[in-house]
Protein backbone atom coordinates (compact mmCIF):
# COMPACT_ATOMS: atom_id res chain seq x y z
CA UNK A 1 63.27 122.99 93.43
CA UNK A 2 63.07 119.86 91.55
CA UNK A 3 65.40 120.51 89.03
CA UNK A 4 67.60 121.96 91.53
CA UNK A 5 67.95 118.94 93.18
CA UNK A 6 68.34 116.51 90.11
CA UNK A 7 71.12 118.74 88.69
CA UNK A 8 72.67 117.84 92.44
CA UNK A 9 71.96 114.36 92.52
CA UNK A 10 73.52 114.16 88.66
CA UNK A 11 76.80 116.48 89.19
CA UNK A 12 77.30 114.01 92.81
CA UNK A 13 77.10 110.47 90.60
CA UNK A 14 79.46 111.62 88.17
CA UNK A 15 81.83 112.53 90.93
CA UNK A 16 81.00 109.48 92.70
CA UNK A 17 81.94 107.50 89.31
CA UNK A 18 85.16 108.86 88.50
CA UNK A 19 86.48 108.39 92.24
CA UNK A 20 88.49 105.71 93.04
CA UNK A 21 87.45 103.82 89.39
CA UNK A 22 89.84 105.94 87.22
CA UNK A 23 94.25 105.39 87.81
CA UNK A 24 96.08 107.32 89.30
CA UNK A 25 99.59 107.77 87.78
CA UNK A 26 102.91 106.30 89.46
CA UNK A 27 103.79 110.01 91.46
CA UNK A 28 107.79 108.81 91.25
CA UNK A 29 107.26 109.08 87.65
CA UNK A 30 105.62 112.18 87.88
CA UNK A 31 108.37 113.41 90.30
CA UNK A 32 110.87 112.72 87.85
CA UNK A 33 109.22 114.05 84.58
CA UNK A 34 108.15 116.93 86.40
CA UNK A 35 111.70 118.51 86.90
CA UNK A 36 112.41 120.60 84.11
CA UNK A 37 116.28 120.63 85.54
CA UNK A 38 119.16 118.99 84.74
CA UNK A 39 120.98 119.48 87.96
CA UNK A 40 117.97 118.93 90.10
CA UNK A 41 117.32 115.74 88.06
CA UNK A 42 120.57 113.80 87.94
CA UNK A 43 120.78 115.34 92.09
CA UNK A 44 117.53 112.34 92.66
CA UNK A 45 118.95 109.24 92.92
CA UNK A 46 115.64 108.00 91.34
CA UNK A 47 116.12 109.81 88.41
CA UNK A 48 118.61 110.35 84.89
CA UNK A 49 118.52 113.13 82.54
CA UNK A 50 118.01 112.17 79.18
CA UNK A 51 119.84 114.86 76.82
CA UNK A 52 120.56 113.25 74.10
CA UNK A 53 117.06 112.22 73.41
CA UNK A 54 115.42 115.38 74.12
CA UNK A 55 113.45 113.18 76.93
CA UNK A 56 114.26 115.37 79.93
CA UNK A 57 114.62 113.85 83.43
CA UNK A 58 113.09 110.16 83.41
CA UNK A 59 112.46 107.69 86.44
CA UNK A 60 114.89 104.69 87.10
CA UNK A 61 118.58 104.44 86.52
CA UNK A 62 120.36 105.33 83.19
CA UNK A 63 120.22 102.41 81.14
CA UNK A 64 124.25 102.32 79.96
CA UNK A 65 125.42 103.19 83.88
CA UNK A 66 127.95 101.66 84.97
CA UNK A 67 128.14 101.63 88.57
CA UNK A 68 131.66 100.10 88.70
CA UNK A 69 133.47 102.35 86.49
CA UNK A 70 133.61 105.63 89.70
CA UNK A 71 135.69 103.36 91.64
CA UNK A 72 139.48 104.38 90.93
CA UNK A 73 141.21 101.87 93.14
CA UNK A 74 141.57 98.27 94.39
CA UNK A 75 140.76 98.40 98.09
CA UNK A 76 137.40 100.36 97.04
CA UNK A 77 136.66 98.04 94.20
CA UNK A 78 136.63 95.34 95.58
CA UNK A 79 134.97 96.77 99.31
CA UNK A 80 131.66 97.67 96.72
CA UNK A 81 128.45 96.29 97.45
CA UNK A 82 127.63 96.81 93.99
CA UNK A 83 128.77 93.32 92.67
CA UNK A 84 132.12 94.83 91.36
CA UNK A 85 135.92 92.99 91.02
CA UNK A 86 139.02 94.69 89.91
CA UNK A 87 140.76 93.62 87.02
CA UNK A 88 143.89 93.20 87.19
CA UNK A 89 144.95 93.42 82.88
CA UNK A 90 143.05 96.69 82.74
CA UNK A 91 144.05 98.16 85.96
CA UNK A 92 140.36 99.00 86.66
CA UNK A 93 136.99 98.15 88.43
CA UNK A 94 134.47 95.77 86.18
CA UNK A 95 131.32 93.89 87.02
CA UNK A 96 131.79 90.71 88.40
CA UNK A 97 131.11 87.88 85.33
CA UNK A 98 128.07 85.73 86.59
């Protein structure tokens, strides 16, 4: 019975010690590296699909995006939220200089 109950008493400490003392991973990164897609990846707003690295779907936006470049006209261009101004020379949407 003793031994019983030691083996208990041991198995519940080293539960009790790896609890809330070990971290836990960031679950949007885990989202992201967990899809194994491309078209489910890049379909996450969250998300980018590395392919030329060999990385796979990683969390956050693509680092070379430009969000500026989709926009096709003036009137849209310059309606974005996303800190864009059309220029005129190129006859396209750029970021706005700071």
């Amino acid at each position: 019975m003793r031994p019983t109950f030691l083996a208990f008493l041991l198995t519940l400490s080293a539960l009790a010690a790896t609890g809330p003392a070990t971290a836990e991973p960031d679950m949007d990164t885990v989202r992201c590296t967990a899809i194994r897609d491309a078209a489910q990846c890049v379909s996450r707003p969250d998300c980018w699909y590395d392919a030329a690295g060999g990385n796979g779907c990683l969390k956050g936006p693509r680092p070379d995006e430009n969000p500026c470049q989709v926009h096709g006209s003036k009137s849209v261009c310059n309606t974005s939220t996303l800190g864009c101004t059309w220029n005129e020379a190129e006859s396209k949407c750029v970021r706005k200089a700071n």
